[in-house]
Structures are given as structure tokens and as C-alpha cells.
N, C-alpha and C. Protein backbone atom coordinates (compact mmCIF):
# COMPACT_ATOMS: atom_id res chain seq x y z
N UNK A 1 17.71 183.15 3.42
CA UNK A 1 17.35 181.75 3.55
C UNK A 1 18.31 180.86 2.75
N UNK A 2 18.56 181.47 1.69
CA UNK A 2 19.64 180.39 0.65
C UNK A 2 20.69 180.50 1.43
N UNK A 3 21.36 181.40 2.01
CA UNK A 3 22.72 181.89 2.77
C UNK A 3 22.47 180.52 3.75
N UNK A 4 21.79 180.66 4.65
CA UNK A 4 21.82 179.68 5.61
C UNK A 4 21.68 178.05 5.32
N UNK A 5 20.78 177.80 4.16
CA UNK A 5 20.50 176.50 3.24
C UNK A 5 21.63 176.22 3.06
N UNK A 6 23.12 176.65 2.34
CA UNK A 6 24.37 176.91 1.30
C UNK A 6 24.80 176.26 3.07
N UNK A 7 25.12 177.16 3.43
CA UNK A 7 25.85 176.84 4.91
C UNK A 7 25.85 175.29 5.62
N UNK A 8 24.29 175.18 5.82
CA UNK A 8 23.95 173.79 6.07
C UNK A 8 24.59 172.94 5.76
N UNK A 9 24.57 172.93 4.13
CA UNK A 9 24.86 171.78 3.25
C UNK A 9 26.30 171.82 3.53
N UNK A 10 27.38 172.82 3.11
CA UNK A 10 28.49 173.33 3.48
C UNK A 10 28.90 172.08 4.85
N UNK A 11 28.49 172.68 6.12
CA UNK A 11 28.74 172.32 7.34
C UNK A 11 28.63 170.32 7.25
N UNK A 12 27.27 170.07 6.61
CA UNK A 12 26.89 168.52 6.79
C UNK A 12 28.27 168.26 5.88
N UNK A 13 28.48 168.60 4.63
CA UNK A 13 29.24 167.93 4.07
C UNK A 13 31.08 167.78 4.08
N UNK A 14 31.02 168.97 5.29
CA UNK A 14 32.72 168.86 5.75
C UNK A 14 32.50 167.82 7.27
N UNK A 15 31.37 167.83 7.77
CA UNK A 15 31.62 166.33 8.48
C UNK A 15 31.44 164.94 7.94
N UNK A 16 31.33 164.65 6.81
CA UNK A 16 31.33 163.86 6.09
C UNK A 16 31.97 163.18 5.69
N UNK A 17 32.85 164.76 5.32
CA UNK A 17 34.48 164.10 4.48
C UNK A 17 35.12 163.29 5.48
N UNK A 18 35.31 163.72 6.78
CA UNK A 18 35.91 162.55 7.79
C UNK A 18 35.40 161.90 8.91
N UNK A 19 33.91 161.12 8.26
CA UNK A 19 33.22 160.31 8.82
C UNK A 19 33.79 159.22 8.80
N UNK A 20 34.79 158.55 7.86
CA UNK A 20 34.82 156.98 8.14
C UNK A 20 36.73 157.07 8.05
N UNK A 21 37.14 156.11 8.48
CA UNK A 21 38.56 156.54 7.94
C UNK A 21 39.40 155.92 6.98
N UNK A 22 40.33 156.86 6.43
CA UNK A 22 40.40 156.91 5.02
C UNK A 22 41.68 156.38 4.48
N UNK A 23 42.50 156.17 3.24
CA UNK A 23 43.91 156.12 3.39
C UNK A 23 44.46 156.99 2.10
N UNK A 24 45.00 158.01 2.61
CA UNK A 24 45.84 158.85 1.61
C UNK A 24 47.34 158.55 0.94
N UNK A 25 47.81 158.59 -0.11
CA UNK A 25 48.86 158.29 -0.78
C UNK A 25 49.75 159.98 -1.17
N UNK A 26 51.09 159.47 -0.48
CA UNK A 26 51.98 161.09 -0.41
C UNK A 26 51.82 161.34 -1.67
N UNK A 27 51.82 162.33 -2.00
CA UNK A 27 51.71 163.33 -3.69
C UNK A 27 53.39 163.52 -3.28
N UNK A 28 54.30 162.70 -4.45
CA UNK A 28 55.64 163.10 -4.60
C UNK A 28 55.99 164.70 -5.06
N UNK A 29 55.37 165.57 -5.65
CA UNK A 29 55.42 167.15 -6.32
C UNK A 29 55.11 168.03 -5.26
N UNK A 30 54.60 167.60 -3.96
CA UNK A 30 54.33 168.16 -2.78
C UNK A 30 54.92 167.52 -1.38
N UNK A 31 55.62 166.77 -1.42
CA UNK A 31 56.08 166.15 -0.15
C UNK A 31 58.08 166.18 -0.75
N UNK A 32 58.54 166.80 0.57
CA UNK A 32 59.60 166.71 1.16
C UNK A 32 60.35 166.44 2.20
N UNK A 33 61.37 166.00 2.56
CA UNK A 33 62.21 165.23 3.30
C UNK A 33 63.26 166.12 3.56
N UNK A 34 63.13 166.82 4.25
CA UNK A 34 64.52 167.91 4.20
C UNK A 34 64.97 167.99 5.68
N UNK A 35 66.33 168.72 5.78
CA UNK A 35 67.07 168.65 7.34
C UNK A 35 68.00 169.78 6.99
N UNK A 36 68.14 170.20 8.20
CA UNK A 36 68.81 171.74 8.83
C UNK A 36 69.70 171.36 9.44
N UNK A 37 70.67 171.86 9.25
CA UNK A 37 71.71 172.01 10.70
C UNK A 37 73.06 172.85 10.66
N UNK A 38 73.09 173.62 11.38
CA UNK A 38 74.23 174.68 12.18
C UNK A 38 75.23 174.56 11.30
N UNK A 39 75.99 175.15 10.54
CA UNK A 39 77.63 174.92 9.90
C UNK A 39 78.36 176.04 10.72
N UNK A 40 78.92 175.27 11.35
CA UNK A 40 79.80 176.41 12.32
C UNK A 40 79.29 177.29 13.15
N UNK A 41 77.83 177.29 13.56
CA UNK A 41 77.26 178.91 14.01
C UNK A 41 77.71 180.01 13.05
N UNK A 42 77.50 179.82 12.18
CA UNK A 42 77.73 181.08 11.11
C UNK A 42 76.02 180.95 10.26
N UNK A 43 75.88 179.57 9.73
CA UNK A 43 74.73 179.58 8.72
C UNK A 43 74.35 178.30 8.65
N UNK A 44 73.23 177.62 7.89
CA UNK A 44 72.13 176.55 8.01
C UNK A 44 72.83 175.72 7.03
N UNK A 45 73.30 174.91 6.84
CA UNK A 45 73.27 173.75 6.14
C UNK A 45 72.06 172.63 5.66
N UNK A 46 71.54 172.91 4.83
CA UNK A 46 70.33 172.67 3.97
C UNK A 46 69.73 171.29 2.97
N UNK A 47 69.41 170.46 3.46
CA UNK A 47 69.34 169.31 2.20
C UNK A 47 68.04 168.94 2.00
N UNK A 48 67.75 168.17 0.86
CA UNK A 48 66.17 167.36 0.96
C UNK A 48 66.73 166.17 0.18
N UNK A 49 65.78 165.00 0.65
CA UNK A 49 65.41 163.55 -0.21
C UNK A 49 64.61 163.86 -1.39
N UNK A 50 65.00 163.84 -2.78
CA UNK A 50 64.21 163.96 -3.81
C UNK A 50 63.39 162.95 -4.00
N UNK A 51 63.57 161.80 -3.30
CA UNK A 51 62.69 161.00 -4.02
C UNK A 51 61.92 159.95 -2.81
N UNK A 52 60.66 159.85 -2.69
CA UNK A 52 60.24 159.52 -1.52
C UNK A 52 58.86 158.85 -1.97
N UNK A 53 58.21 157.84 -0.90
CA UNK A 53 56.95 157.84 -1.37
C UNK A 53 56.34 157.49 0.07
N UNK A 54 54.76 157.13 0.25
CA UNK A 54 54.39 156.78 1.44
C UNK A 54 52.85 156.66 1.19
N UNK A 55 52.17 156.30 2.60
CA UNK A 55 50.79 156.27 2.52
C UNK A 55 50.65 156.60 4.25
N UNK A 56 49.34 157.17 4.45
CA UNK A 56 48.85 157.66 5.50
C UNK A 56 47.44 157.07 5.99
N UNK A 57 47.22 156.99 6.73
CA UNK A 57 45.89 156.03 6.97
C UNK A 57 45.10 157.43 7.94
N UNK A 58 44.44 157.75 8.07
CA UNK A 58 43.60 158.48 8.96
C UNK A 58 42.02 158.00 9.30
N UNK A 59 41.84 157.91 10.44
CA UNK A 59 40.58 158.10 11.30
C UNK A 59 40.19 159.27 12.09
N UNK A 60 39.16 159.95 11.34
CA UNK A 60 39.31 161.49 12.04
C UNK A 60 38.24 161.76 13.34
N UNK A 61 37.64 160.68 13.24
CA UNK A 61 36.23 160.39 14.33
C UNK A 61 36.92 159.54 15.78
N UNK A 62 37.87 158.58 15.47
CA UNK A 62 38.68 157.47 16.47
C UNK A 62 39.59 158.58 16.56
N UNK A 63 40.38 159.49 16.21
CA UNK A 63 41.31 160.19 15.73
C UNK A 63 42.79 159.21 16.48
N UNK A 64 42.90 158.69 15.32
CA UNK A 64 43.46 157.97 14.84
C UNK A 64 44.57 157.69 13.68
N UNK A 65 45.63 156.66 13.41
CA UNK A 65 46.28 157.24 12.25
C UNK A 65 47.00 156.09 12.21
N UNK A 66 48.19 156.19 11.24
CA UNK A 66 49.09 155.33 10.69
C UNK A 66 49.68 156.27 9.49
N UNK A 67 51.01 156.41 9.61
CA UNK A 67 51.95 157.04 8.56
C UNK A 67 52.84 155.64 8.26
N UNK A 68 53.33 155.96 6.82
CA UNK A 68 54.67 154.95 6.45
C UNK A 68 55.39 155.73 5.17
N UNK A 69 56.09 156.65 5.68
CA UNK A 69 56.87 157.24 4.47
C UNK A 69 58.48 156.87 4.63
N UNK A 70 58.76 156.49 3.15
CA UNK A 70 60.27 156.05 2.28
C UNK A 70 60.46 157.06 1.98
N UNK A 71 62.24 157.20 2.09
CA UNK A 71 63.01 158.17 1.14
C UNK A 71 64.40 157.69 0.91
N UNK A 72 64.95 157.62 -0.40
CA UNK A 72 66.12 157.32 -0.77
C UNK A 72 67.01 158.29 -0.47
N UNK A 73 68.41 157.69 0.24
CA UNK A 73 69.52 158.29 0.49
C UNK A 73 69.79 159.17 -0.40
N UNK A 74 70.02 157.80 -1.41
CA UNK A 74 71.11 158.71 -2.53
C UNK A 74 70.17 159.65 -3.15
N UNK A 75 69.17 160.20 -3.01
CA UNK A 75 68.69 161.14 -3.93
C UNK A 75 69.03 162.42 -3.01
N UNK A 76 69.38 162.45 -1.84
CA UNK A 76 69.67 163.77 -1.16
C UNK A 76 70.45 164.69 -1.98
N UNK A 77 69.99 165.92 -1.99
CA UNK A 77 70.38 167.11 -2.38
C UNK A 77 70.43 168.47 -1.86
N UNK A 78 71.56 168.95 -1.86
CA UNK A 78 71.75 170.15 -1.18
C UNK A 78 72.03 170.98 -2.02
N UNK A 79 72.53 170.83 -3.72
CA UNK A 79 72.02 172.05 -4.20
C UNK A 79 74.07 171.77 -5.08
N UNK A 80 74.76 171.36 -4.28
CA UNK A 80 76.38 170.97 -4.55
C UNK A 80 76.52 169.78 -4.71
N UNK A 81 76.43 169.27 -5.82
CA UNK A 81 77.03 167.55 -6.19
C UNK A 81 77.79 167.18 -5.43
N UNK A 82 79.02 167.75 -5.21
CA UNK A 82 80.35 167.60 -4.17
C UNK A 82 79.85 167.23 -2.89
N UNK A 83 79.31 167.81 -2.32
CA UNK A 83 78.70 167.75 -0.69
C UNK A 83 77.49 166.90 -0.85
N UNK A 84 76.91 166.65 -1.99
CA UNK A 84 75.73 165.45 -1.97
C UNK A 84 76.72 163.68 -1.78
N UNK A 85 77.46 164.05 -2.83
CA UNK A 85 78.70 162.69 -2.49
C UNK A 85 79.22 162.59 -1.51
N UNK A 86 79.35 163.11 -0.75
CA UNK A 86 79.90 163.37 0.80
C UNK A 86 78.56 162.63 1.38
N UNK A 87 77.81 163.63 1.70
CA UNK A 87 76.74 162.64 2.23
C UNK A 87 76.47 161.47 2.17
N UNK A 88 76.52 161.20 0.67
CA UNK A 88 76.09 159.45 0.70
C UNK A 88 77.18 158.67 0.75
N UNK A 89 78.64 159.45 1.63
CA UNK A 89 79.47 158.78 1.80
C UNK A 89 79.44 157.55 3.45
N UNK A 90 80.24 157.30 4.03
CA UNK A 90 80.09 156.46 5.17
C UNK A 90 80.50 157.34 5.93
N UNK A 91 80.70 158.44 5.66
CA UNK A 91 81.10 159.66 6.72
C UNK A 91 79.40 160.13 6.83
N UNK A 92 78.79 159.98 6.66
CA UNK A 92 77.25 160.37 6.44
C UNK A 92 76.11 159.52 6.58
N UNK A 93 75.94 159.40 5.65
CA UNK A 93 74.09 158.24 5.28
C UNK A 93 74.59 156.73 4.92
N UNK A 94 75.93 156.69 4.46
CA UNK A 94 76.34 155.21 3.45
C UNK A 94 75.20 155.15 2.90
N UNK A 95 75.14 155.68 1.85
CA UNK A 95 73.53 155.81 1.06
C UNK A 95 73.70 153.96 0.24
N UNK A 96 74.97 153.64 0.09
CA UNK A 96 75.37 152.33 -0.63
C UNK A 96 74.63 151.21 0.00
N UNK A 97 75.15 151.09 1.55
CA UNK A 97 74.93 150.01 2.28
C UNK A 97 73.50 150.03 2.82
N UNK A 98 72.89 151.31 3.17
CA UNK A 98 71.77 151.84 3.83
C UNK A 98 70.64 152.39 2.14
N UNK A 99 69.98 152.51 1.30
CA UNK A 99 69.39 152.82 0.31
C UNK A 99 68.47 153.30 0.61
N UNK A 100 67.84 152.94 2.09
CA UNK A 100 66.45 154.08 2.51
C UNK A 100 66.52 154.13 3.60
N UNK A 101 65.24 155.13 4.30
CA UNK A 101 65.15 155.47 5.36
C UNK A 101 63.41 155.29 5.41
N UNK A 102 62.89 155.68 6.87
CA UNK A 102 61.54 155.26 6.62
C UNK A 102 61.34 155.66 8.29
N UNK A 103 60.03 156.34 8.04
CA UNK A 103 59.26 156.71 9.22
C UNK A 103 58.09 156.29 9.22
N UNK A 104 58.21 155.69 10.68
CA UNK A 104 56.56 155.30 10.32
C UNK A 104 56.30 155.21 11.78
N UNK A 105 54.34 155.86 12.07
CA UNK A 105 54.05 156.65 13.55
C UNK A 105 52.79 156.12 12.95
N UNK A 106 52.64 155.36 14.60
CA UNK A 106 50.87 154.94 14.69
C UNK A 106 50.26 155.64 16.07
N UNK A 107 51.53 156.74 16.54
CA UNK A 107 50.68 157.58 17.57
C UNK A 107 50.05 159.03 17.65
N UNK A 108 48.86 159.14 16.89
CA UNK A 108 48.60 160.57 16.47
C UNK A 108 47.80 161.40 17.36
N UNK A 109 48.19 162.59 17.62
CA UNK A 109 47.76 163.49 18.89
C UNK A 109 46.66 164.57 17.71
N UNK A 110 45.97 165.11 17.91
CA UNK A 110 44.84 165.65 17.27
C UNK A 110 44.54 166.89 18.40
N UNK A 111 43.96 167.89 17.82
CA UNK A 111 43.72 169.20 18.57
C UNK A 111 42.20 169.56 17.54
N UNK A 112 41.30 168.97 18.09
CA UNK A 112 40.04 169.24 17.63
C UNK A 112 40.35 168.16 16.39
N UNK A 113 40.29 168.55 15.14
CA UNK A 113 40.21 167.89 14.08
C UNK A 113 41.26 168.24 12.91
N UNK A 114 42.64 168.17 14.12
CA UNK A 114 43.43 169.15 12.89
C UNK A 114 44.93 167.91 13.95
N UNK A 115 45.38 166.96 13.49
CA UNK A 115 46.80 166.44 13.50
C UNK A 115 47.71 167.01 14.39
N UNK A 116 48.21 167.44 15.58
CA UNK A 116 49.08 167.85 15.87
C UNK A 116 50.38 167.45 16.00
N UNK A 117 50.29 166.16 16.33
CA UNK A 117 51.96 165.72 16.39
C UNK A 117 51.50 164.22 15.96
N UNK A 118 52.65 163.52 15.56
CA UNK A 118 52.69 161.98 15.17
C UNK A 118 54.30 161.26 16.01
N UNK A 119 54.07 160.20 16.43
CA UNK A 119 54.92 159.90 17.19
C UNK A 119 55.47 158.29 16.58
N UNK A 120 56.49 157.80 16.33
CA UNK A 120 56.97 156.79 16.01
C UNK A 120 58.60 156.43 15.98
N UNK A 121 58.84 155.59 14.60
CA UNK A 121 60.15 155.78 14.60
C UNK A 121 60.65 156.04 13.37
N UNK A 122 62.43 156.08 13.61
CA UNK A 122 63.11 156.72 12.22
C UNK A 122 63.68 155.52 12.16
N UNK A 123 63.94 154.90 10.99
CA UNK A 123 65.44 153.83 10.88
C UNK A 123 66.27 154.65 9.65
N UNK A 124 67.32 154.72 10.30
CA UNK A 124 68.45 155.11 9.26
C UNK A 124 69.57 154.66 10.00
N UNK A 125 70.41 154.22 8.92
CA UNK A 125 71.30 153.28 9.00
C UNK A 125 71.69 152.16 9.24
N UNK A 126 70.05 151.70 9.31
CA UNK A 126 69.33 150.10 9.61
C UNK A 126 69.76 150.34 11.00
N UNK A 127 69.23 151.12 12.16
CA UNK A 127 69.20 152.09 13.54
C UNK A 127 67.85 152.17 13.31
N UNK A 128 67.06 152.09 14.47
CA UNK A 128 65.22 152.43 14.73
C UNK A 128 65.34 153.69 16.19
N UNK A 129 64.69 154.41 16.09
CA UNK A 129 64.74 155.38 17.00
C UNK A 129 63.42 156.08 17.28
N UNK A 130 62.76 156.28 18.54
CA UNK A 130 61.44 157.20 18.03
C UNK A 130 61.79 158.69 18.18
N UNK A 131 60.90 158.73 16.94
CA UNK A 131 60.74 160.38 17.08
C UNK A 131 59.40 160.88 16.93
N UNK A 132 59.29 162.08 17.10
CA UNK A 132 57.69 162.73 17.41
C UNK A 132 58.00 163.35 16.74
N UNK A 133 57.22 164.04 15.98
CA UNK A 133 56.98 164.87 15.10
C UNK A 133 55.70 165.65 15.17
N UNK A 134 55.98 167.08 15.78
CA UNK A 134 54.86 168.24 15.90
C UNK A 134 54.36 168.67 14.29
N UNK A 135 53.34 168.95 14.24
CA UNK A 135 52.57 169.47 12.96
C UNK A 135 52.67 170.64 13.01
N UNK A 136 53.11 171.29 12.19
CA UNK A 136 52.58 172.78 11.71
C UNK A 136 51.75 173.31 10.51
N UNK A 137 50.76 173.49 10.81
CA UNK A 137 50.06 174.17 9.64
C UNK A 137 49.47 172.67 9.38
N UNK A 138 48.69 171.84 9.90
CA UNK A 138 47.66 170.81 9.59
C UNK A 138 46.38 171.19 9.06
N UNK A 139 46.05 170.74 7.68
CA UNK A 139 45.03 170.68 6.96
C UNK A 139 44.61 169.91 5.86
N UNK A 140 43.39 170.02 6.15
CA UNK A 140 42.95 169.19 4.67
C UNK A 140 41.86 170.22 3.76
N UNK A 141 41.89 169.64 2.46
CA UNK A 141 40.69 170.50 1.80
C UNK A 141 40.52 169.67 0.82
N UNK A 142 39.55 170.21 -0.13
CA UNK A 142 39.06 170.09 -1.69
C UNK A 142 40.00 170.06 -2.44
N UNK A 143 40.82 169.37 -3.22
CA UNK A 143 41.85 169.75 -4.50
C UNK A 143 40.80 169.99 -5.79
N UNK A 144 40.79 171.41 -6.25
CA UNK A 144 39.57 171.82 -7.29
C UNK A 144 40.03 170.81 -8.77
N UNK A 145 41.45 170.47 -8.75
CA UNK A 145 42.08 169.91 -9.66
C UNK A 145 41.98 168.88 -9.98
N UNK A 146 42.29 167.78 -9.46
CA UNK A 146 42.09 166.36 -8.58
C UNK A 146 40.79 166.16 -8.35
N UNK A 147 39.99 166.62 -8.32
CA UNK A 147 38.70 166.79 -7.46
C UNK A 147 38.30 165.60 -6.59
N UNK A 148 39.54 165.72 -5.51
CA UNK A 148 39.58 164.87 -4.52
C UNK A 148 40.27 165.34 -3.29
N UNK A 149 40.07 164.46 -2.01
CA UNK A 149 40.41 165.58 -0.77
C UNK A 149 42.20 165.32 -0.67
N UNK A 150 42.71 166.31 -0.13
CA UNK A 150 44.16 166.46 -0.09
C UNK A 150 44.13 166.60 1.26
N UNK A 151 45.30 166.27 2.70
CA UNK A 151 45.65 166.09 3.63
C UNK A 151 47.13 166.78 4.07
N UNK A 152 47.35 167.22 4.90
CA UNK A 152 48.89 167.50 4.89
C UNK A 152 49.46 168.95 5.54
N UNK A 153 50.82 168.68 5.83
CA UNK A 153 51.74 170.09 6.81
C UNK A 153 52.81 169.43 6.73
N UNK A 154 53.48 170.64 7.38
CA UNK A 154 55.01 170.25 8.20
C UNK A 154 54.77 169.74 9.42
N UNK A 155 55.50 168.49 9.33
CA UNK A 155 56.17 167.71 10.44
C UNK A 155 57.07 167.91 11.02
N UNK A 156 57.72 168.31 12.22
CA UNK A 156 58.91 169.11 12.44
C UNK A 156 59.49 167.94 13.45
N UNK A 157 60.64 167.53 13.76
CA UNK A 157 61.09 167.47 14.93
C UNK A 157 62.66 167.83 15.03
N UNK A 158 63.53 167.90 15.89
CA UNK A 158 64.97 167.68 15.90
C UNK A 158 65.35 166.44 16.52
N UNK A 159 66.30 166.37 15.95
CA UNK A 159 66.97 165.20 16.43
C UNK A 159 68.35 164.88 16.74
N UNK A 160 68.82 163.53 17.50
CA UNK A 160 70.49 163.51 17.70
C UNK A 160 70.49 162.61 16.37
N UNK A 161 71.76 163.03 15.53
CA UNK A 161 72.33 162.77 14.19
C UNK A 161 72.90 161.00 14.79
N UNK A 162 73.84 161.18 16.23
CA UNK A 162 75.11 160.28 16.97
C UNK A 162 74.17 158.92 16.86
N UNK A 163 72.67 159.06 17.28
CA UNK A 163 71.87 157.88 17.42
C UNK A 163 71.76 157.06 16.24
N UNK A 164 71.78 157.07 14.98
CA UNK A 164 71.96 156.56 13.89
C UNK A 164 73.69 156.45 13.59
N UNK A 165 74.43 156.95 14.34
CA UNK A 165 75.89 156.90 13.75
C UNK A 165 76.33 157.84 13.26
N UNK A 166 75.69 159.15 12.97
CA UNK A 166 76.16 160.14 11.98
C UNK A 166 77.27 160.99 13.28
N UNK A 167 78.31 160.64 12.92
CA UNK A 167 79.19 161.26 13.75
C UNK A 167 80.20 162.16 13.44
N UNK A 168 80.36 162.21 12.16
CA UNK A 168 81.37 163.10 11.65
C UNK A 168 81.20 164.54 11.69
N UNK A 169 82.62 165.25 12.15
CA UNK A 169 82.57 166.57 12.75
C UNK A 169 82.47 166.76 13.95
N UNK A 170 82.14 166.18 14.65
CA UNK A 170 81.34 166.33 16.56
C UNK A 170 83.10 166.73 16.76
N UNK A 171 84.25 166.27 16.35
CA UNK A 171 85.58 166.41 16.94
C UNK A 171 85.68 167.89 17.02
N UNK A 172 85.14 168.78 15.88
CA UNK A 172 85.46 169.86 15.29
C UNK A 172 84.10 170.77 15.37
N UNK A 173 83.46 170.45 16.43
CA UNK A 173 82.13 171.45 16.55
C UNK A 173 80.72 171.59 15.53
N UNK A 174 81.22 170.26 14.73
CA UNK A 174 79.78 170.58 13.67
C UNK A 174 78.46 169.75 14.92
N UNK A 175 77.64 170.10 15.21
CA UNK A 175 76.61 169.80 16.13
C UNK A 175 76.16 168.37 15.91
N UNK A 176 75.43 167.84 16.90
CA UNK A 176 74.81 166.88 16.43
C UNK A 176 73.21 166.87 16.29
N UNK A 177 72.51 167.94 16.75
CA UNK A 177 71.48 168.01 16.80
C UNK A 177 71.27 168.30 15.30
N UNK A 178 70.06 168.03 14.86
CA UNK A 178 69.77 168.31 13.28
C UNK A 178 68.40 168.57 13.26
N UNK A 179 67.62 169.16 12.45
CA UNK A 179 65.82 169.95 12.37
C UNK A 179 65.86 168.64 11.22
N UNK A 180 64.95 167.97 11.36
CA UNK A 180 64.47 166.87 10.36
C UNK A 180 62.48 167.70 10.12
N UNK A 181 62.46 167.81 9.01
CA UNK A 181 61.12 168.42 8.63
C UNK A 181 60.52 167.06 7.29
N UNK A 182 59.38 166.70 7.67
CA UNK A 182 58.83 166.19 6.36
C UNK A 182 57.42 166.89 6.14
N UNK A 183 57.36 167.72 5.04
CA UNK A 183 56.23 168.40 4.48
C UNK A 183 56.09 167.37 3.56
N UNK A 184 54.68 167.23 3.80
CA UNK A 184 54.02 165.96 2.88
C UNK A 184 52.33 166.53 2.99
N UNK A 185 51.83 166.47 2.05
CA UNK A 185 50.31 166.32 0.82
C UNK A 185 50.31 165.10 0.58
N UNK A 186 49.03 164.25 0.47
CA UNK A 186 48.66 162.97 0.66
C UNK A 186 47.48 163.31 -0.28
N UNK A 187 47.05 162.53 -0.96
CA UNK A 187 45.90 162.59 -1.89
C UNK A 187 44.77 161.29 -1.26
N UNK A 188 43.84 161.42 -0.88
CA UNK A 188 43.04 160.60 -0.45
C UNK A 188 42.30 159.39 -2.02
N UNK A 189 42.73 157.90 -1.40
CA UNK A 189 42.59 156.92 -2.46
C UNK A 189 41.07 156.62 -2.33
């Protein structure tokens, strides 16, 4: 009888959590901005935005949404100072002239009660473009820590680099397609 009581309460109170809708703020120690792409067909060329922020709006009943996440150029890192300066060169991001980037999607596709894709746009290089972005691994839970609800996955999409301007290499076979991923945790305000 307690087993089933425990359950009850359990069940009423995870429809609860997304009875009304809510607005979450990205947790910077858990959200990344990172991109892939081909070096030669040999191996992955690897970077992330260190420094980013955003807010998420969710309606899980309308299923419904609103994303708006920032990330600074110049904080990109690949791990080589040398090739980070490159990047935020004008052969790249012009991290100088351009200082952020920003996605933001008010079209959210839902698969029961779990986010599947978000659809909007990218501006980089003061360039607007839409992109969709499929979810992987969408969830929310309890933070035992925080003791508040947490939101969040990988966002995946690829993209053409040429549409923003990023053109350098295409002469010499570096691709233009690129894996743009934002893994982002949102802390509900």
C-alpha cells in the first residue's frame, strides 16, 4: 500500500513540475558551444566557446518554447593558442569586428514530453541563417544540489560554414560543412 501511495505522489508531482511554463537560465559549468569539422579526411578538428550565457523559456503542456543563447568569439578554444588566433582572425570568426554569436529558436518539436528538435536562427558574422537543431538525450530532473529543476541535452545540427562567410580553405579541400553542437543545462528561475 505505501509502494503504491510513494508512486502516486511520485507520478502527481512529476506532472506538476511542468504544469505551467517556466523560464530556465543556461548553467555556464554545464553548457557548451562546440563545432567539428573534417581536417583533411584524416581527423576532427575540435573547438568550443568558453564563455556563453542564455535563457530558455519552456511550456511543457502548450509544448512550447523560446531559446536565446550568446557566445563570445574570442573565447573559442581548441586547446592551441596559435589556431585559437587564427580563428578569431578574418580568415575565420573576425572575433574583433563580430564579438558574438547568438541562437535563438521559438520553434520547438516535442516527442511526448521530452524536446526533440528546436528550430531558429544563427547570426554570425552579423549573417542570420536558420538552423534546426535535433536534441539528443533531452531531459529534465531534480538537481539534489540546487534543489531545483535542471533542463537540458545536446543540440546537434550541421551546417554550411560559406553562409556566414567562413570561407577559408574551400580552395584546398578543407570542407565547408561543420557539426555545430550546443550542450546546455538550464537551471529553472
Amino acid at each position: 500500500m505505501k509502494r503504491i501511495l510513494f508512486s502516486t505522489v511520485l507520478l502527481a508531482t512529476a506532472s506538476l513540475i511542468h504544469a505551467e511554463p517556466a523560464t530556465y537560465v543556461v548553467e555556464p559549468t554545464h553548457t557548451f558551444v562546440t563545432y567539428e569539422i573534417s581536417h583533411f579526411g584524416t581527423s576532427t578538428n575540435r573547438g568550443r566557446f568558453d564563455k556563453k550565457d542564455g535563457k530558455i523559456n519552456l511550456d511543457f503542456a502548450a509544448k512550447t518554447g523560446k531559446v536565446d543563447i550568446s557566445f563570445e568569439i574570442a573565447s573559442v578554444n581548441t586547446g592551441v593558442a596559435m589556431m585559437d588566433k587564427h580563428l578569431q582572425s578574418d580568415d575565420f570568426f573576425s572575433a574583433e569586428k563580430f564579438p558574438k554569436a547568438r541562437f535563438v529558436g521559438d520553434k520547438f518539436s516535442f516527442s511526448g514530453d521530452k524536446v526533440s528538435s528546436v528550430s531558429g536562427s544563427l547570426t554570425l558574422r552579423d549573417k542570420t541563417h536558420p538552423v534546426t537543431l535535433k536534441a539528443v538525450g533531452f531531459n529534465c530532473y531534480q538537481n539534489q544540489m540546487i534543489k531545483r529543476e535542471v533542463c537540458g541535452g545536446d543540440f546537434e545540427a550541421t551546417i554550411d560554414r560559406t553562409q556566414w562567410d567562413i570561407n577559408y580553405g574551400l580552395d584546398w579541400g578543407f570542407p565547408k560543412n561543420v557539426k555545430l553542437v550546443i550542450q546546455v543545462e538550464a537551471i529553472k528561475s
